[in-house]
N, C-alpha and C. Protein backbone atom coordinates (compact mmCIF):
# COMPACT_ATOMS: atom_id res chain seq x y z
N UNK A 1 -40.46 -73.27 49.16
CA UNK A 1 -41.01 -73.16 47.82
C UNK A 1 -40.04 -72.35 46.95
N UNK A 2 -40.13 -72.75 45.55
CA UNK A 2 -38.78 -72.33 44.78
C UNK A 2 -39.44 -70.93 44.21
N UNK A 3 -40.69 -70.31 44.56
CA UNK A 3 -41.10 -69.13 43.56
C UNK A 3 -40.88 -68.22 44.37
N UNK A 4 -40.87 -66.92 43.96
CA UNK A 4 -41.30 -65.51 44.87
C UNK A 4 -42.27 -65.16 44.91
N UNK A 5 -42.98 -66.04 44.26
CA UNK A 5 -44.93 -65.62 44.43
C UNK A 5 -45.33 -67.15 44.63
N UNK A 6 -46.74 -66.97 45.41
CA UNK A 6 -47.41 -67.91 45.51
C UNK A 6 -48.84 -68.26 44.35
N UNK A 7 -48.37 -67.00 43.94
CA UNK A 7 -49.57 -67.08 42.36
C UNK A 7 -48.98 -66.62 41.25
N UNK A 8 -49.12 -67.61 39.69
CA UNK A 8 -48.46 -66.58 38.80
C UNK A 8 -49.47 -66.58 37.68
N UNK A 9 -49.32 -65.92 36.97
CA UNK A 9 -49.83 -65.66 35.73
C UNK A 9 -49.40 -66.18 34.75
N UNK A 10 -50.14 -67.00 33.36
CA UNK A 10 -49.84 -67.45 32.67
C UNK A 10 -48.54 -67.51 31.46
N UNK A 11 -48.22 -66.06 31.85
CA UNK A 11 -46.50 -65.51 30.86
C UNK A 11 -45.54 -66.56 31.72
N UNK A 12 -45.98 -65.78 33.25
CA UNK A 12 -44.56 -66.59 34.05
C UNK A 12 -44.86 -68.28 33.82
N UNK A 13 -45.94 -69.01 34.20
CA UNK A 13 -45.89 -70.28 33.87
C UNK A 13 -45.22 -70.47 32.71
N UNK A 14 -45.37 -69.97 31.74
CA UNK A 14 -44.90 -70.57 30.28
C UNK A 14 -43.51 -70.40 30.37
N UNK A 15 -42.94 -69.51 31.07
CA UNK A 15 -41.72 -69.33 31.17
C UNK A 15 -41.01 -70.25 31.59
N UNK A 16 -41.08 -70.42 33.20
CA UNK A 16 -41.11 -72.15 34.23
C UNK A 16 -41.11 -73.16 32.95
N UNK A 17 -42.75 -73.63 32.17
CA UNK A 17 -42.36 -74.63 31.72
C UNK A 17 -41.58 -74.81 30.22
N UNK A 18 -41.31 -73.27 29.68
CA UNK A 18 -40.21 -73.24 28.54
C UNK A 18 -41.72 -73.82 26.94
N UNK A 19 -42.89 -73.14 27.19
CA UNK A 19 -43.91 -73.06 26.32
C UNK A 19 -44.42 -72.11 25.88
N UNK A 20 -45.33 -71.74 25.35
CA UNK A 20 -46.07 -70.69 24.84
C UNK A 20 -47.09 -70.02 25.77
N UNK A 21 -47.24 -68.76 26.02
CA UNK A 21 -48.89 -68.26 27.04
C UNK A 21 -49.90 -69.05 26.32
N UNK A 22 -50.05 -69.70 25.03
CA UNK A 22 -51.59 -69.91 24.79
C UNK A 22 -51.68 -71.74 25.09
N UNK A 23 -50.56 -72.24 25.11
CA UNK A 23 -50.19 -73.33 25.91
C UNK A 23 -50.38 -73.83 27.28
N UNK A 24 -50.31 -72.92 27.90
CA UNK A 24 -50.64 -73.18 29.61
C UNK A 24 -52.07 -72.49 29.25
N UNK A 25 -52.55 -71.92 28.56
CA UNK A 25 -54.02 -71.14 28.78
C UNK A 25 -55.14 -72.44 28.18
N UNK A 26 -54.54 -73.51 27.27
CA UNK A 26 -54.91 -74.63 26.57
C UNK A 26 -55.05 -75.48 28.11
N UNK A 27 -53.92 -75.01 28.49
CA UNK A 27 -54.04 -76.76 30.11
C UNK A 27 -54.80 -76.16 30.95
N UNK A 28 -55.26 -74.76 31.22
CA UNK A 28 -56.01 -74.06 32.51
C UNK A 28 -57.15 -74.83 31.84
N UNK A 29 -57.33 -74.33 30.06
CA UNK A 29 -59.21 -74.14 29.88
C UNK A 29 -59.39 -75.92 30.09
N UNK A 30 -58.78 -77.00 29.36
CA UNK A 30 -59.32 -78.32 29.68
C UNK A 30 -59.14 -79.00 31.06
N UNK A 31 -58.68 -77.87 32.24
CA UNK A 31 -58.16 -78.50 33.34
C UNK A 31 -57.69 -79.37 33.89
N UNK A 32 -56.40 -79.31 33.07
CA UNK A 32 -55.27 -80.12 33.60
C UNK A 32 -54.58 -79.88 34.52
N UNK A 33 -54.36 -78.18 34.13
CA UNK A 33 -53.66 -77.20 35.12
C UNK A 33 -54.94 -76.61 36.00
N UNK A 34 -54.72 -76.80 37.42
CA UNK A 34 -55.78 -75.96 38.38
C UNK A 34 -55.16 -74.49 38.68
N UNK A 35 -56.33 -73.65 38.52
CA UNK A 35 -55.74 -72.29 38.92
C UNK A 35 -57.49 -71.79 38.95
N UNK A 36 -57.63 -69.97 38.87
CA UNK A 36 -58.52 -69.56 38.95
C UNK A 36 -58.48 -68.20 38.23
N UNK A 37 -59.48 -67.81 37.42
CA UNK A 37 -59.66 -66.82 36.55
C UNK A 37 -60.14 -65.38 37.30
N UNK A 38 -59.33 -64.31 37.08
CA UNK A 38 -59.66 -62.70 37.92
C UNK A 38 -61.01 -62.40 37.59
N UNK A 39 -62.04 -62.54 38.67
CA UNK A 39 -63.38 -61.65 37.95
C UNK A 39 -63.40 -60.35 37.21
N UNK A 40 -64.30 -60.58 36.11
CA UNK A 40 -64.58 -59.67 35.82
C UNK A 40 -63.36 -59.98 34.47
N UNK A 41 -62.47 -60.40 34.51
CA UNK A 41 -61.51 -60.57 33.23
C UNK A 41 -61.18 -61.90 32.67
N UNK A 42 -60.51 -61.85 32.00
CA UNK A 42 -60.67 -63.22 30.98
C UNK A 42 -58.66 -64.01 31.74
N UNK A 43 -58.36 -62.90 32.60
CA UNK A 43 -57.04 -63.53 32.82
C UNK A 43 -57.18 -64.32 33.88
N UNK A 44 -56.35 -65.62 33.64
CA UNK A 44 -56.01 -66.68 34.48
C UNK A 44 -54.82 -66.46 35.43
N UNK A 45 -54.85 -67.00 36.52
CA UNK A 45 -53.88 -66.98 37.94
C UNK A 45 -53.75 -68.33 38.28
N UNK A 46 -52.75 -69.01 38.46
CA UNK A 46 -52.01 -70.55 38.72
C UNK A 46 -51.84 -70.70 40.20
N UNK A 47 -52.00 -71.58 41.19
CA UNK A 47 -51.09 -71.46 42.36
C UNK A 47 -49.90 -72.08 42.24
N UNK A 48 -48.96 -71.62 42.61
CA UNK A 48 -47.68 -72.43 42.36
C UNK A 48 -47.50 -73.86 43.15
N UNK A 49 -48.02 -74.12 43.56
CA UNK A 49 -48.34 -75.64 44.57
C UNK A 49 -49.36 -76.19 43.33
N UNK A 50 -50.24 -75.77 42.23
CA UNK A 50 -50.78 -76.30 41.43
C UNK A 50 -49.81 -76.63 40.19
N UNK A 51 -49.41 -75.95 40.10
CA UNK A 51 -47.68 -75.87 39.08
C UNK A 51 -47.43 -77.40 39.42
N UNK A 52 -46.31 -77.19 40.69
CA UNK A 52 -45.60 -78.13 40.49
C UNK A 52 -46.12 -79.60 40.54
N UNK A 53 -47.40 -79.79 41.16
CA UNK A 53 -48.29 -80.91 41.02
C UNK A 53 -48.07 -81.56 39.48
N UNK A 54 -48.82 -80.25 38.28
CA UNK A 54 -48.73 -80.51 37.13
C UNK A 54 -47.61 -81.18 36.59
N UNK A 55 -46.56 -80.04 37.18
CA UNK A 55 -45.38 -80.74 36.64
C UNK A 55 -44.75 -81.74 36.77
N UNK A 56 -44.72 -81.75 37.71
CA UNK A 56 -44.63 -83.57 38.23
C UNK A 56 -45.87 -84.85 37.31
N UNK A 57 -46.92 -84.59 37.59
CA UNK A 57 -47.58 -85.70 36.85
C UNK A 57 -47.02 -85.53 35.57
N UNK A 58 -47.02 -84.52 35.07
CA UNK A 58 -46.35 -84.62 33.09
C UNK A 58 -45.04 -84.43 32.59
N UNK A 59 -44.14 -84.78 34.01
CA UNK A 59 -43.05 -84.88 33.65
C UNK A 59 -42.05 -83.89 33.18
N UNK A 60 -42.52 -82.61 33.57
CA UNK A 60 -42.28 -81.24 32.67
C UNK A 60 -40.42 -81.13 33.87
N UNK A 61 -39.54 -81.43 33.44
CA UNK A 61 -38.37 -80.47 34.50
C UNK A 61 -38.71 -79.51 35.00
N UNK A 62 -38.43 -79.73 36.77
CA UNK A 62 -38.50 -78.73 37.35
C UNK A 62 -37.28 -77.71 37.71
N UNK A 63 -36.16 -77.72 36.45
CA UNK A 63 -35.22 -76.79 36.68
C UNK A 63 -35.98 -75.27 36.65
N UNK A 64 -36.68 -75.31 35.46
CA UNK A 64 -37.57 -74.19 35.39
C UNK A 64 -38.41 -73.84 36.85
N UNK A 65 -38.61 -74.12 37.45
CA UNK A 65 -38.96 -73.62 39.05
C UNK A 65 -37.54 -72.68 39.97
N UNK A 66 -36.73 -73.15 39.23
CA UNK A 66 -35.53 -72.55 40.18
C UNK A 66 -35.68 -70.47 39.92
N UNK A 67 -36.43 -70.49 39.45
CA UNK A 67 -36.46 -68.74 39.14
C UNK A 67 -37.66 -68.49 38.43
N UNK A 68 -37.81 -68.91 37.47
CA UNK A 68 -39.32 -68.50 36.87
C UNK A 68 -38.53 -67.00 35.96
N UNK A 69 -37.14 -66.62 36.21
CA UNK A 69 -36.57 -65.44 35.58
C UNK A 69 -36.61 -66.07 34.05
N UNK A 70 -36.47 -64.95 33.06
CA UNK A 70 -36.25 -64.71 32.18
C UNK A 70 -34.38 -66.08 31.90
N UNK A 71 -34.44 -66.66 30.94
CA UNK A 71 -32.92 -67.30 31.15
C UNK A 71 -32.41 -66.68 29.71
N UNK A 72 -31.06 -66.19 29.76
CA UNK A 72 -29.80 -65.70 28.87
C UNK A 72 -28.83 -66.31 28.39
N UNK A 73 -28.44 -66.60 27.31
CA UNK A 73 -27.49 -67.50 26.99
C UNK A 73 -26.58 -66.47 26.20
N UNK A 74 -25.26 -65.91 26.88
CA UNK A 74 -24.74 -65.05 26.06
C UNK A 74 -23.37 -66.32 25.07
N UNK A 75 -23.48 -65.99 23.85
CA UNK A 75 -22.61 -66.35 23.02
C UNK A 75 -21.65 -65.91 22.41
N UNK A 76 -20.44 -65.62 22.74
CA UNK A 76 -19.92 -64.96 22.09
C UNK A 76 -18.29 -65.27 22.10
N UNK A 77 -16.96 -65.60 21.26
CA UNK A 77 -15.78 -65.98 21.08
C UNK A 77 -15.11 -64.56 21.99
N UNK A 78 -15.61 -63.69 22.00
CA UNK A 78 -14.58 -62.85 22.70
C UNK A 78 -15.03 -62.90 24.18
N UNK A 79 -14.26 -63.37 25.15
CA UNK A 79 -14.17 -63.58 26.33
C UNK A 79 -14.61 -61.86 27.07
N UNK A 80 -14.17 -61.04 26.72
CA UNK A 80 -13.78 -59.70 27.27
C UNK A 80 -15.95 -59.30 27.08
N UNK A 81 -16.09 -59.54 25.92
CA UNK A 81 -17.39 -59.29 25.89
C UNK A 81 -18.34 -60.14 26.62
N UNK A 82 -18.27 -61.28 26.71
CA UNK A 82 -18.80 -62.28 27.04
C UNK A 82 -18.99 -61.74 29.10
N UNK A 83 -17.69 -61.51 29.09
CA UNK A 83 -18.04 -61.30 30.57
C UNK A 83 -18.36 -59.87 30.87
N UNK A 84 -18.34 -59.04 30.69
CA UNK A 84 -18.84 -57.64 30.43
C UNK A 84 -20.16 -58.00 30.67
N UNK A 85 -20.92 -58.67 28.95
CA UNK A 85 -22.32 -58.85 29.35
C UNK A 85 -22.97 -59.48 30.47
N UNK A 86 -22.09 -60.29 30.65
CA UNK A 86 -22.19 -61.50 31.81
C UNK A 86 -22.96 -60.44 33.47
N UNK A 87 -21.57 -59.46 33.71
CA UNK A 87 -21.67 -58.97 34.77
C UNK A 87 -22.67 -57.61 34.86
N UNK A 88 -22.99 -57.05 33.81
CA UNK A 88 -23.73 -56.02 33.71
C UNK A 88 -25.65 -56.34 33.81
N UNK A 89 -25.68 -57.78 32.75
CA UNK A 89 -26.94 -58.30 33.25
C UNK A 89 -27.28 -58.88 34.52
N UNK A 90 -25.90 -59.49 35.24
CA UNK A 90 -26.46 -59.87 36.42
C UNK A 90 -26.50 -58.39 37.27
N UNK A 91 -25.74 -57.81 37.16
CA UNK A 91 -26.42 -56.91 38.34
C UNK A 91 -27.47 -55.67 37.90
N UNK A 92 -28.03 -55.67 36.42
CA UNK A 92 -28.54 -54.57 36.23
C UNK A 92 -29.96 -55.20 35.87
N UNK A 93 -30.44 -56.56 36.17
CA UNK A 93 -31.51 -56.99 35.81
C UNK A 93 -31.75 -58.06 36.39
N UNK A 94 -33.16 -58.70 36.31
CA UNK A 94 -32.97 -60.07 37.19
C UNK A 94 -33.25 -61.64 35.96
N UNK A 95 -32.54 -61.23 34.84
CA UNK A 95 -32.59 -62.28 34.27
C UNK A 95 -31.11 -63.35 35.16
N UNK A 96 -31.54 -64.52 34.68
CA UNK A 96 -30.97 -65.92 34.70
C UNK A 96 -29.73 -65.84 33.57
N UNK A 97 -28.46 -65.72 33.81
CA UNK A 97 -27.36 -65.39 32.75
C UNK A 97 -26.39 -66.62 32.57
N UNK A 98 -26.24 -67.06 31.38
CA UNK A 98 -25.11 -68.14 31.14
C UNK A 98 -24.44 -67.29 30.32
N UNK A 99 -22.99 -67.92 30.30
CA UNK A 99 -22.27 -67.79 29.09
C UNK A 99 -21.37 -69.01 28.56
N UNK A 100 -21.38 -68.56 27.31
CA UNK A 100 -20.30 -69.40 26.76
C UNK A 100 -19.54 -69.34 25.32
N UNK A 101 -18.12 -69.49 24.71
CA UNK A 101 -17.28 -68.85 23.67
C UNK A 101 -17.19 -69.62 23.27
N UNK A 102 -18.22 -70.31 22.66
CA UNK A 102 -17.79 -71.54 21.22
C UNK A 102 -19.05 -72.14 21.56
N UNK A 103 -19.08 -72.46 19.99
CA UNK A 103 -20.16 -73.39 19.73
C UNK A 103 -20.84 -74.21 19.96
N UNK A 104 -19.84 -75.16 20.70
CA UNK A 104 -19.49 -76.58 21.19
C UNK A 104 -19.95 -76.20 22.66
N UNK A 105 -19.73 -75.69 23.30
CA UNK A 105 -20.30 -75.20 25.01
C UNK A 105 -21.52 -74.50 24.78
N UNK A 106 -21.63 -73.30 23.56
CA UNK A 106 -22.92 -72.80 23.44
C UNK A 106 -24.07 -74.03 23.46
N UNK A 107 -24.22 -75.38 22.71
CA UNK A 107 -24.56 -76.16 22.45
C UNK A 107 -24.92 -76.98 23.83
N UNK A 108 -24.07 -77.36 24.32
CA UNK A 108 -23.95 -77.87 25.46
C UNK A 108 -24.70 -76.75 26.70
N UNK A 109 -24.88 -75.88 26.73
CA UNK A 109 -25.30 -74.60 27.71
C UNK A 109 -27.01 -74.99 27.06
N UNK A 110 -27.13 -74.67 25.77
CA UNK A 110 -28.46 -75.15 25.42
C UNK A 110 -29.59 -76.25 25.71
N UNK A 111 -28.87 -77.21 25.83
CA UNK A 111 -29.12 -78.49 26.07
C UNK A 111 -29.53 -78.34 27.55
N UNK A 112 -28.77 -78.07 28.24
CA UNK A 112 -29.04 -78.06 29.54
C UNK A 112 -30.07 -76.91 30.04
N UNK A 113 -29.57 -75.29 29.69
CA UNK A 113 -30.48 -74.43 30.58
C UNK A 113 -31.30 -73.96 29.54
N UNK A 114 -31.65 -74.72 28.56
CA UNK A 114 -32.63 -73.95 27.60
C UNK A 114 -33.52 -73.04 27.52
N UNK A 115 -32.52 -71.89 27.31
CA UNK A 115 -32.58 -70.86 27.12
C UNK A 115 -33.79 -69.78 26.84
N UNK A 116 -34.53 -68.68 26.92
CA UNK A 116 -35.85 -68.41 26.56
C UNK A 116 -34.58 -66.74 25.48
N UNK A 117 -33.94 -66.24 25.77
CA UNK A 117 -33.32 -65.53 24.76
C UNK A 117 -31.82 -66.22 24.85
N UNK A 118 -30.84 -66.06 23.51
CA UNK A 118 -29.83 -66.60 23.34
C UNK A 118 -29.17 -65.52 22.45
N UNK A 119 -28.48 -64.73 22.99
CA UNK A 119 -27.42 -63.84 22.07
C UNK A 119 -26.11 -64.83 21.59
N UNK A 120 -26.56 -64.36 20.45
CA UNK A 120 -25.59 -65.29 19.54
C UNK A 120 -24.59 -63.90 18.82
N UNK A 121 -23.46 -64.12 18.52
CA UNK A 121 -22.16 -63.41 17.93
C UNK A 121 -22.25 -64.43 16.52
N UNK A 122 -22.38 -63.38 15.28
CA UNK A 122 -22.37 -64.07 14.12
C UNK A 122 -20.99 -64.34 13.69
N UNK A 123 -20.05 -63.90 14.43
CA UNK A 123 -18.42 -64.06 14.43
C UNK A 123 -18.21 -64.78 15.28
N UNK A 124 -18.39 -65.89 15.22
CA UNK A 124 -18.05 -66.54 17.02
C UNK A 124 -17.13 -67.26 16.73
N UNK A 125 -16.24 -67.28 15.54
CA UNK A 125 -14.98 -67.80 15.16
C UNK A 125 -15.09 -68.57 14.10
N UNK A 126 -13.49 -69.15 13.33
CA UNK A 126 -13.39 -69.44 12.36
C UNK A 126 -14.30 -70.97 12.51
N UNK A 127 -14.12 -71.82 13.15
CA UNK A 127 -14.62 -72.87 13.21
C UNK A 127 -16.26 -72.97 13.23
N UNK A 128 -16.50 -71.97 13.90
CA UNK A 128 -18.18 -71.81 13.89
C UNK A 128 -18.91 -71.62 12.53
N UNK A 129 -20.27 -72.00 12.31
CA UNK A 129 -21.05 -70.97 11.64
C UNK A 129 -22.12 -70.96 12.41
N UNK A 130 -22.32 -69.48 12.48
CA UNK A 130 -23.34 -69.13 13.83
C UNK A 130 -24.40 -69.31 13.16
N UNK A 131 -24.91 -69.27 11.30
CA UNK A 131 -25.72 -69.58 11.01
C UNK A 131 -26.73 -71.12 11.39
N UNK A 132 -25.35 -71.69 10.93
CA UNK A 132 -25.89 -72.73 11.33
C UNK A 132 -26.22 -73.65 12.42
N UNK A 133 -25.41 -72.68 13.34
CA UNK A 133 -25.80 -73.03 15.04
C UNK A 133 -27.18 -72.86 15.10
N UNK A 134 -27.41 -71.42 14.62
CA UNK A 134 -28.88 -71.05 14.96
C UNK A 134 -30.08 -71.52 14.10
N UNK A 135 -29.72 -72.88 12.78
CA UNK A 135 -31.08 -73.52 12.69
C UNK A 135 -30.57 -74.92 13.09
N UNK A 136 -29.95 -74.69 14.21
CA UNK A 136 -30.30 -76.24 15.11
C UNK A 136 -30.44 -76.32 16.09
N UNK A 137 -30.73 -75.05 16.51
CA UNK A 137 -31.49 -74.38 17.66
C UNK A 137 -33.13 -74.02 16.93
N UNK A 138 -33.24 -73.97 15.87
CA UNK A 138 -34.43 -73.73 15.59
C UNK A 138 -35.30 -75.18 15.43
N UNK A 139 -34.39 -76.22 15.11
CA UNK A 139 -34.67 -77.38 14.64
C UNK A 139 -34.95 -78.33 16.00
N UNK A 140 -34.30 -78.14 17.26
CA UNK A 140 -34.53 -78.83 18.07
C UNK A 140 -35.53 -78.35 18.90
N UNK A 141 -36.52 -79.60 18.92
CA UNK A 141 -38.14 -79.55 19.72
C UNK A 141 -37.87 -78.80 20.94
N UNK A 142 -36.97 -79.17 22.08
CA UNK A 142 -36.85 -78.52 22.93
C UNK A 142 -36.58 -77.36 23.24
N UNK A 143 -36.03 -76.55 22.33
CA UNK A 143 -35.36 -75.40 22.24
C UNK A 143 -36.44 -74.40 21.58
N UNK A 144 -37.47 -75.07 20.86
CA UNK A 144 -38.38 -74.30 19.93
C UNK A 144 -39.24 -72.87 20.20
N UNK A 145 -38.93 -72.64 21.65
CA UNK A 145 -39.56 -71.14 22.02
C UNK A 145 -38.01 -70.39 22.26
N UNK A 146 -37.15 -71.14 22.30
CA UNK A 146 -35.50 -69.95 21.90
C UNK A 146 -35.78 -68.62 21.11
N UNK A 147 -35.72 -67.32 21.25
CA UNK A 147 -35.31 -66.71 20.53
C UNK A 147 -34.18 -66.25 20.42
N UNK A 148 -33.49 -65.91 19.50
CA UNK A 148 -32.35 -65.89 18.95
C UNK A 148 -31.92 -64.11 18.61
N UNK A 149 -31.28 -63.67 19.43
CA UNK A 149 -30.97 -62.27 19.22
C UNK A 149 -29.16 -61.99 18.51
N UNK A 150 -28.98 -61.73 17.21
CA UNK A 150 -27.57 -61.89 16.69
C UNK A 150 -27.10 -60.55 17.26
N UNK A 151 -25.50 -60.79 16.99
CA UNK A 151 -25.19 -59.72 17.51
C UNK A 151 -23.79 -59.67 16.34
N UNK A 152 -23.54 -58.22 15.65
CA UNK A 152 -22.76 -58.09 14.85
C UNK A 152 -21.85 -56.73 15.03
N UNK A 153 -21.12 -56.38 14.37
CA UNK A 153 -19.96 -55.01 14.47
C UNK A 153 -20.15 -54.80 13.17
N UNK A 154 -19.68 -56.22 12.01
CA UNK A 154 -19.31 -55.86 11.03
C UNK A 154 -20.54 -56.04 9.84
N UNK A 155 -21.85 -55.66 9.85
CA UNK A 155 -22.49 -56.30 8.88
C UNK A 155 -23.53 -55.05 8.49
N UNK A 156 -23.57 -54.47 7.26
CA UNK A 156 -24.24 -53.51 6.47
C UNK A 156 -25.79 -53.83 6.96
N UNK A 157 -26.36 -52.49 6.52
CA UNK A 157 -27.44 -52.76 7.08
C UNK A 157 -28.75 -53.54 5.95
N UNK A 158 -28.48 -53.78 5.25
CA UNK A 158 -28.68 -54.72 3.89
C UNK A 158 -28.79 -56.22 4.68
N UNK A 159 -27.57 -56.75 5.12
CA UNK A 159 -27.06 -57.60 5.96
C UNK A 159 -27.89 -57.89 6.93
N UNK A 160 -28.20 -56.79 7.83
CA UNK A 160 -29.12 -57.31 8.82
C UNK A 160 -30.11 -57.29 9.12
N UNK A 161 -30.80 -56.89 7.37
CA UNK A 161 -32.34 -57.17 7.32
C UNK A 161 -32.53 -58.44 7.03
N UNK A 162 -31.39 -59.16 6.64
CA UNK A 162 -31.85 -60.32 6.05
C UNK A 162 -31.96 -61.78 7.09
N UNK A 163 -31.33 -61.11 8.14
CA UNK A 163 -31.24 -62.65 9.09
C UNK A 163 -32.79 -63.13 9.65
N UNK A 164 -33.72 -62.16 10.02
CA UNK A 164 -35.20 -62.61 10.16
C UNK A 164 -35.35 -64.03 9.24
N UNK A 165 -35.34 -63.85 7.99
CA UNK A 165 -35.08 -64.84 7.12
C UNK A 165 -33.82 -65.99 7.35
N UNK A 166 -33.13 -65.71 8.01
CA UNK A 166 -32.64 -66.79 8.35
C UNK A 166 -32.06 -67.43 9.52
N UNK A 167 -33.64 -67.04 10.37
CA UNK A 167 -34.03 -67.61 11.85
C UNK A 167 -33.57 -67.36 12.68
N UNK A 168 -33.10 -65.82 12.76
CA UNK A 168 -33.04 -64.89 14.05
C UNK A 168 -34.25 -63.89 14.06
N UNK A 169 -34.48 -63.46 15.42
CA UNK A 169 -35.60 -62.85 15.78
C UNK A 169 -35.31 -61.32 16.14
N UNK A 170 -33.87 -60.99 16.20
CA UNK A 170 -33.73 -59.60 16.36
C UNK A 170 -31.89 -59.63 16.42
N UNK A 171 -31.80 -58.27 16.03
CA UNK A 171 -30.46 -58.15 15.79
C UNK A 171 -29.97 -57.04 16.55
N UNK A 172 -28.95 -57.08 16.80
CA UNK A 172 -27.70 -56.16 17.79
C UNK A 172 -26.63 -56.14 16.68
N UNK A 173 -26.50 -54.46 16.73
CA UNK A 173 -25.49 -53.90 16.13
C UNK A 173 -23.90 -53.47 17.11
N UNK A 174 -22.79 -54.21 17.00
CA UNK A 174 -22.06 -53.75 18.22
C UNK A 174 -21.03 -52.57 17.74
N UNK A 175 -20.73 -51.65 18.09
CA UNK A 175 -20.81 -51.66 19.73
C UNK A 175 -22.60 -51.11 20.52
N UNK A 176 -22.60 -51.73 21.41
CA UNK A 176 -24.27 -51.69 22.14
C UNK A 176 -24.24 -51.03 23.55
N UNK A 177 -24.97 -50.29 23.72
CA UNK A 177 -25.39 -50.16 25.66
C UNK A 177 -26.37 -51.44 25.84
N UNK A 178 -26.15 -51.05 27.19
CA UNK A 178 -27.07 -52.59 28.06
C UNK A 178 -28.61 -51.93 27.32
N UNK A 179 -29.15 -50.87 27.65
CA UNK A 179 -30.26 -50.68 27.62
C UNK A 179 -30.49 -51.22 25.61
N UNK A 180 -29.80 -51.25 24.97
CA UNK A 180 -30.04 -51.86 24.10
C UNK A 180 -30.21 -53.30 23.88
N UNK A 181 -29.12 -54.24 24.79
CA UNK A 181 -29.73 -55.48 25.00
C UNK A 181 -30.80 -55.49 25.55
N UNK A 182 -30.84 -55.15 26.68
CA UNK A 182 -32.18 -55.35 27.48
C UNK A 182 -33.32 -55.45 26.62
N UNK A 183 -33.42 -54.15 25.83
CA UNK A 183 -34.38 -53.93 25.19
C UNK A 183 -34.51 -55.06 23.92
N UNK A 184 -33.78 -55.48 23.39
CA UNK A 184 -33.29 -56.30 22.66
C UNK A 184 -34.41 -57.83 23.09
N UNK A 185 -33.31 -57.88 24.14
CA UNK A 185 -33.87 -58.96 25.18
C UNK A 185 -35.12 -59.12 24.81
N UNK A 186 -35.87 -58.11 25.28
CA UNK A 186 -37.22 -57.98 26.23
C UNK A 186 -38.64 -57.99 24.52
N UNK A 187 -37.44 -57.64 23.71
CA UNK A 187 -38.33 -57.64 22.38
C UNK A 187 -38.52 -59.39 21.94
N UNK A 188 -37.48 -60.03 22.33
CA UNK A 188 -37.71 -61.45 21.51
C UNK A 188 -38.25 -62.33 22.34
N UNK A 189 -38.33 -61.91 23.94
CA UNK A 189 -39.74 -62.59 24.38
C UNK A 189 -40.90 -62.21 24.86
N UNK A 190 -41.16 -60.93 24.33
CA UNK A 190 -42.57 -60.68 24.13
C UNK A 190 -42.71 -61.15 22.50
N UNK A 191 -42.40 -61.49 21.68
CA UNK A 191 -42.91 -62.30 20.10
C UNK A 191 -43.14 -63.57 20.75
N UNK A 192 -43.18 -64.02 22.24
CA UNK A 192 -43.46 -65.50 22.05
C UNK A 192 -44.85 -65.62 22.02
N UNK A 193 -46.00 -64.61 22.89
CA UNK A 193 -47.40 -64.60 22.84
C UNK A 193 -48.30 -65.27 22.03
């Protein structure tokens, strides 16, 4: 079996199937999804042998079974950073870590391990606009629980009130400690609730 638990809770399902908690709590209540509710509380518990049943009849990819972790998409043109972050999240946390230095692979990395946070570099080179990377990541159905964490050196703080507005969910000022990504991290997928 691909989980480390044999029961999960409705965050981790949504995670697996790359949806919302009130989404899998929609398939428990019309029972689509079989699981069983904790007495005494209103929270739901999945068996993971009920999972993948589901997922299979509705077609949901079961790449999302390979971890049920948190997945990372670091973005960024400078290689030196890129792998820095690379190696510090894998060993200082148990998220799921990609990377990639351009647009064109960021894109391609998307497509494939779609992502639940995506640090994006608003400098990710002359050819890029990270803006506009990031509303076609907002724009594509599949991608639509992405959050989008920017990451900048050079931008006033005027500057980086304004990207909320233009479809990032949290911002990184660089230079950063991990415990600031992390935290970073950990802020743009708890807004998925």
């Amino acid at each position: 079996m691909p989980f480390d638990k044999e029961v999960l809770t409705t965050g981790e399902v949504a995670k697996i199937c790359n949806v919302a908690p009130r989404t899998v709590s929609k398939w428990f209540d019309s029972g689509s999804l079989k699981g069983y509710r904790i007495p005494g509380s209103r929270d739901r518990r999945i068996p993971a042998s009920e999972l993948m049943k589901f997922m299979r009849a509705h077609g949901i990819p079961l790449e999302g079974l390979n971890s049920g972790r948190t997945r990372v998409l670091i973005v960024d043109g400078e290689r030196e950073v890129v792998d820095t972050l690379e190696r510090i999240l894998t060993e200082q946390t148990s998220y799921d870590v990609r990377t990639a230095t351009s647009a064109f692979k960021a894109g391609m990395e998307c497509e494939k391990f779609k992502p639940h946070v995506l640090l994006l570099d608003l400098h990710l080179g002359a050819d890029a606009d990270s803006r506009a990377f990031a509303e076609s990541v907002r724009k594509n159905e599949q991608l639509q629980f992405t959050k989008i964490v920017a990451m900048s050196g050079k931008l006033t703080e005027g500057q980086s009130q304004g990207l909320r507005s233009q479809g990032f969910d949290v911002f990184l000022k660089k230079p950063f400690q991990v415990r600031q990504v992390v935290e970073a991290i950990e802020a743009a997928t708890n807004l998925v609730a």
